[in-house]
N, C-alpha and C. Protein backbone atom coordinates (compact mmCIF):
# COMPACT_ATOMS: atom_id res chain seq x y z
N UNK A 1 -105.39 10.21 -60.11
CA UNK A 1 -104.99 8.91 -59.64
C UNK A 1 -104.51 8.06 -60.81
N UNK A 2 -103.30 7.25 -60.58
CA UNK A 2 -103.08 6.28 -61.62
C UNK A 2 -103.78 5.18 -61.70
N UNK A 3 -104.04 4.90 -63.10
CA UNK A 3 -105.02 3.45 -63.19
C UNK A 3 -103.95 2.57 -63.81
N UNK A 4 -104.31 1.60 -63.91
CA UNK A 4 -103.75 0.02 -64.69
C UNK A 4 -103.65 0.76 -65.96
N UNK A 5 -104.40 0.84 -66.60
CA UNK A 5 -104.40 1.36 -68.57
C UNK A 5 -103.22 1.89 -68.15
N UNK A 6 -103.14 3.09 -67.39
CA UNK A 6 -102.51 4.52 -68.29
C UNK A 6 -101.04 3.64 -67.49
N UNK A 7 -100.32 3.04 -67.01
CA UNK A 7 -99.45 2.20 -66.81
C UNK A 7 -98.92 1.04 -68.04
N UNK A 8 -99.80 1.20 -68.72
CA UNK A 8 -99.72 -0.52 -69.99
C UNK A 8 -99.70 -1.19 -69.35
N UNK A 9 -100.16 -2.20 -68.43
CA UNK A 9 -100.30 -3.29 -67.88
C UNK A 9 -101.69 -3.64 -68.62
N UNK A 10 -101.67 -5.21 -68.69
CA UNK A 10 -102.55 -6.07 -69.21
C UNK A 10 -103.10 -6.83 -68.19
N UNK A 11 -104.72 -7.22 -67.94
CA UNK A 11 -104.92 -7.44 -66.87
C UNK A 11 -105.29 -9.32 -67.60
N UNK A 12 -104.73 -10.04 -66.76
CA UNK A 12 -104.99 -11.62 -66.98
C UNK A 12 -106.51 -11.74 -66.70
N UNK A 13 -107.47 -11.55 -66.08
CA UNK A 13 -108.53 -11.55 -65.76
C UNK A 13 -109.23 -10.73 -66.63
N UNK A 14 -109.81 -11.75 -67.45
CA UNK A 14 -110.78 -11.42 -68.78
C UNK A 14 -111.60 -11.33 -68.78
N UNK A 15 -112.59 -11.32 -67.67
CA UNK A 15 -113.86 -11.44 -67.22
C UNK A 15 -114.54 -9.88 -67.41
N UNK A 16 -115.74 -10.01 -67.61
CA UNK A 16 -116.30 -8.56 -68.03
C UNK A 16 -116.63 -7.42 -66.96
N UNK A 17 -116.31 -7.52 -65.52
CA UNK A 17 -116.23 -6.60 -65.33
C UNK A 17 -114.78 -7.07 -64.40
N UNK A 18 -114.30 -7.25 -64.98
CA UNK A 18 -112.41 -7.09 -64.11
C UNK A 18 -112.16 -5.55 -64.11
N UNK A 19 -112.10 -5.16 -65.63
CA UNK A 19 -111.26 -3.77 -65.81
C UNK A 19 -112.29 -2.42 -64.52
N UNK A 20 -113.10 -3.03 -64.19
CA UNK A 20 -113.82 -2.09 -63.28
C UNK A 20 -113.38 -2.40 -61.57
N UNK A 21 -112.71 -4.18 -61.52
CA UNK A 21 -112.37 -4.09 -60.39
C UNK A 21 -110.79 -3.75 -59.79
N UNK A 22 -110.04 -4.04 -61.31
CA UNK A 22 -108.77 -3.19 -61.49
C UNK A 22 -108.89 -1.86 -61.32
N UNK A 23 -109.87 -0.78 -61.51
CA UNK A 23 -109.75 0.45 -61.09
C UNK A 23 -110.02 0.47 -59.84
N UNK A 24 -111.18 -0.13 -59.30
CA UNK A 24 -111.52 0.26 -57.80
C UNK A 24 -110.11 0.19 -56.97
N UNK A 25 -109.59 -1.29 -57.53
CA UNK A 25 -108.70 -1.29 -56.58
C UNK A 25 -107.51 -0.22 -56.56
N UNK A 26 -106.90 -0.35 -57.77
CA UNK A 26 -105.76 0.79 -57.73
C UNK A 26 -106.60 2.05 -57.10
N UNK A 27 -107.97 2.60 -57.08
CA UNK A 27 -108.70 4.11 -56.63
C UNK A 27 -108.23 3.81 -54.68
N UNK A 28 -108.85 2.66 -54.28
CA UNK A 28 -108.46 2.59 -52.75
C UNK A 28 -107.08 2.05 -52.30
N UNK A 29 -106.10 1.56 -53.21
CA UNK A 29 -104.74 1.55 -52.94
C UNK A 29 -104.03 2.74 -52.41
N UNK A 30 -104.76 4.17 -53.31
CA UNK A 30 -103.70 5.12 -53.27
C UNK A 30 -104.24 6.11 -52.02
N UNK A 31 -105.54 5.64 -51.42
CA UNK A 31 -106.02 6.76 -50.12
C UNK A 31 -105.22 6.45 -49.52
N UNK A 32 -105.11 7.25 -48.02
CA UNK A 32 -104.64 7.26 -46.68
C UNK A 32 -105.30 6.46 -45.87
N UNK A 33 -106.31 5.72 -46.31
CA UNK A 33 -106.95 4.46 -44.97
C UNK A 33 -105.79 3.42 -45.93
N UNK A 34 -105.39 3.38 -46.54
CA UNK A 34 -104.73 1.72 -46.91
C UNK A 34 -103.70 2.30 -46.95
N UNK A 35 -102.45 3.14 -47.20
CA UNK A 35 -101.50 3.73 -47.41
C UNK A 35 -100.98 4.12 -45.79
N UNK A 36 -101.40 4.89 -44.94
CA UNK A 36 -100.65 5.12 -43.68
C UNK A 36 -101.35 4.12 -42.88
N UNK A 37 -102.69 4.15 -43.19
CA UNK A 37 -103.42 3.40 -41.27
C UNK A 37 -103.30 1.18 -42.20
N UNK A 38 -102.79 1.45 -43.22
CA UNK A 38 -102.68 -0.14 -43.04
C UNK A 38 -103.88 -1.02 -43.00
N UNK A 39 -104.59 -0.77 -43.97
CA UNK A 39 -105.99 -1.69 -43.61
C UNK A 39 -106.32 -1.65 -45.10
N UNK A 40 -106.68 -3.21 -45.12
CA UNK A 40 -107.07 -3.04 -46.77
C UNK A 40 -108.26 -2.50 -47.24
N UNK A 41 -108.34 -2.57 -48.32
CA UNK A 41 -109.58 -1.87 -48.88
C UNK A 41 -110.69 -1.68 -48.57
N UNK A 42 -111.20 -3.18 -48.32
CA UNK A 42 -112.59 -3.89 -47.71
C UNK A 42 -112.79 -2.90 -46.81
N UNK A 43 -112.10 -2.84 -45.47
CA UNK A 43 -112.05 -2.81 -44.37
C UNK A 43 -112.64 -1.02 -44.35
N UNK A 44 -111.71 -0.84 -45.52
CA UNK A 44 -111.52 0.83 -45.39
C UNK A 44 -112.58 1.45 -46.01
N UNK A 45 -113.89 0.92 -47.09
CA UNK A 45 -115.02 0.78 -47.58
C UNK A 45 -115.60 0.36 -46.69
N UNK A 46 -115.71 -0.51 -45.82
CA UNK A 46 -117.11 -0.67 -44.67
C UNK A 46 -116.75 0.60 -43.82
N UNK A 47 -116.05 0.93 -43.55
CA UNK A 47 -115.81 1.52 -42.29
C UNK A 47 -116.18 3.52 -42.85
N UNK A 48 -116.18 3.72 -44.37
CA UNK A 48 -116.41 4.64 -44.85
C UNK A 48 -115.38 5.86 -44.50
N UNK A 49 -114.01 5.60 -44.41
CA UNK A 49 -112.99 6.59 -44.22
C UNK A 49 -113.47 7.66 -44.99
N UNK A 50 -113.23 8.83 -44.43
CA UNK A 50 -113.20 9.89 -44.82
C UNK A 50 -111.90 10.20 -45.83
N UNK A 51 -110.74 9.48 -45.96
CA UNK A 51 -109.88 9.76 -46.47
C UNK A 51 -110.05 8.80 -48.36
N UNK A 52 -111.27 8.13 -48.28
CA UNK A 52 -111.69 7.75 -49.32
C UNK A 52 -112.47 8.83 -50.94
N UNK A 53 -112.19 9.26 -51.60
CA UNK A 53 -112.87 10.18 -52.66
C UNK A 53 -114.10 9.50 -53.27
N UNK A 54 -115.10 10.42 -53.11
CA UNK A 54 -116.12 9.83 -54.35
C UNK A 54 -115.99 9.15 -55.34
N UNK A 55 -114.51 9.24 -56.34
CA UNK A 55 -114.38 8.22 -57.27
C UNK A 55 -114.62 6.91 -57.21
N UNK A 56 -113.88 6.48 -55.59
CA UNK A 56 -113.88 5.38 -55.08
C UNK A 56 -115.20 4.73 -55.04
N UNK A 57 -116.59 5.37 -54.49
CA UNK A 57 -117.78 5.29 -54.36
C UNK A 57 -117.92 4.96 -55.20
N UNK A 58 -118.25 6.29 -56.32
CA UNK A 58 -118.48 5.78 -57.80
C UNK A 58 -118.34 4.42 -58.55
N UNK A 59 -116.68 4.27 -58.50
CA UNK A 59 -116.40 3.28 -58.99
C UNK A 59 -116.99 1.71 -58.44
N UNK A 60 -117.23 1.55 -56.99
CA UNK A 60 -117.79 0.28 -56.07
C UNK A 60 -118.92 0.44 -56.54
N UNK A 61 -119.87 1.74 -57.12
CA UNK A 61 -120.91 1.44 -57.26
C UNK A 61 -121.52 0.78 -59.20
N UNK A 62 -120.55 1.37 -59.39
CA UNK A 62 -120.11 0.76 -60.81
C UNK A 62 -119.90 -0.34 -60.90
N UNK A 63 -119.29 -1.25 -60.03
CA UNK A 63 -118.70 -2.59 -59.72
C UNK A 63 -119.50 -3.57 -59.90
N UNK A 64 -120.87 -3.14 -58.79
CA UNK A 64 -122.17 -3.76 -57.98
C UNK A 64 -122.70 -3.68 -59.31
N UNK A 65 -123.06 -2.58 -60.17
CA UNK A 65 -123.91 -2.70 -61.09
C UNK A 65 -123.32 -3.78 -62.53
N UNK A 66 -122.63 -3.56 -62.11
CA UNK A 66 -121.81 -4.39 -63.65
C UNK A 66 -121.75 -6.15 -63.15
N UNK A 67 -121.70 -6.25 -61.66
CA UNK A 67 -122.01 -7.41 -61.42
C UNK A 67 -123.20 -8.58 -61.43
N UNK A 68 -124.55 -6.88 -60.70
CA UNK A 68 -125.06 -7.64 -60.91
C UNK A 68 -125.80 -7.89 -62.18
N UNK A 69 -125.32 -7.01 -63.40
CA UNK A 69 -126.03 -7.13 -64.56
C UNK A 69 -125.50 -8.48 -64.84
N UNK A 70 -124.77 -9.28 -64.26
CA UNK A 70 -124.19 -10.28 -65.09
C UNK A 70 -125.47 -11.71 -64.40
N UNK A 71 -125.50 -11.35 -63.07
CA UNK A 71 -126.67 -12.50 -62.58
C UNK A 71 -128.37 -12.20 -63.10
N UNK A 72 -128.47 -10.59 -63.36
CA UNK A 72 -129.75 -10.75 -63.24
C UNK A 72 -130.14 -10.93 -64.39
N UNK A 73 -131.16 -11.94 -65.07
CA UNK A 73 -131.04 -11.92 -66.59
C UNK A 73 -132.14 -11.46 -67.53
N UNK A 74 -133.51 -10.34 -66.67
CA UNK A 74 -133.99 -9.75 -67.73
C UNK A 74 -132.64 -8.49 -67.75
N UNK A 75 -131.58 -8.27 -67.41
CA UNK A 75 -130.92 -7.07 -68.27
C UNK A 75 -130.49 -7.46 -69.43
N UNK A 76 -129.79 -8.66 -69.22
CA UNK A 76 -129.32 -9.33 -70.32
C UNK A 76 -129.97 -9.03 -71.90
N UNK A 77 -131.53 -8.81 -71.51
CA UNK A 77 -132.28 -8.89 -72.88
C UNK A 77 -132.93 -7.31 -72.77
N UNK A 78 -132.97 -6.68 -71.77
CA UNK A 78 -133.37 -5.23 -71.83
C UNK A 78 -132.75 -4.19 -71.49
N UNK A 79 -131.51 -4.51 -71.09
CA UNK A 79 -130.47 -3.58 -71.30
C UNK A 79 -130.39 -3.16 -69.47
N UNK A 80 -129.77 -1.89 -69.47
CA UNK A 80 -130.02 -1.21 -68.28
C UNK A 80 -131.39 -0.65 -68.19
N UNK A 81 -131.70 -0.24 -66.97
CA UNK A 81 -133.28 0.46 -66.58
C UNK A 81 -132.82 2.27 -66.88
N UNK A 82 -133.51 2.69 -68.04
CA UNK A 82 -133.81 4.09 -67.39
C UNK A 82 -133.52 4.25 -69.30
N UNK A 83 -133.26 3.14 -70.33
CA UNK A 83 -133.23 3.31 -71.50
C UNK A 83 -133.66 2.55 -72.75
C-alpha cells in the first residue's frame, strides 16, 4: 500500500500522532469498502468490512494507543506498560 512518506508529501499537522493518522487513512482509502461501495472510512471500520486488511486494524489500534498516551499522564512519566 502507498503511504504519505514514500510519496514526499509533508504533512501540515504537526501534532504527535498525525503521521499515524496519515497512514490509517491512506491504509482505508485504498480498500474496496471506500473505493467501490463509497463509504468512508469511519463507516467502513464500524461496520468491520471484510475487504479491510489487518494493517488497517493494526494501524487504528496504533492510533488509540498513541492517543491515548497523550491524555493519560502516568505514561507520560513511565513510559508504555510491559517495559
Amino acid at each position: 500500500m502507498m503511504r504519505y512518506e514514500e510519496k514526499g508529501e509533508k504533512l501540515k499537522d504537526k501534532s504527535r500522532c498525525a503521521h499515524l493518522r496519515a497512514s490509517l487513512k491512506m491504509c482505508m482509502l485504498e480498500t474496496d469498502c471506500c473505493k467501490i461501495q463509497r463509504r468512508t472510512p469511519r463507516d467502513c471500520l464500524l461496520s468491520k468490512d471484510p475487504s479491510i486488511p489487518d494493517e488497517c486494524y493494526a494501524l487504528r489500534q496504533t492510533f488509540f494507543d498513541c492517543k491515548h498516551s497523550i491524555i493519560d499522564g502516568r505514561r507520560r512519566f513511565r513510559g508504555p506498560k510491559g517495559y
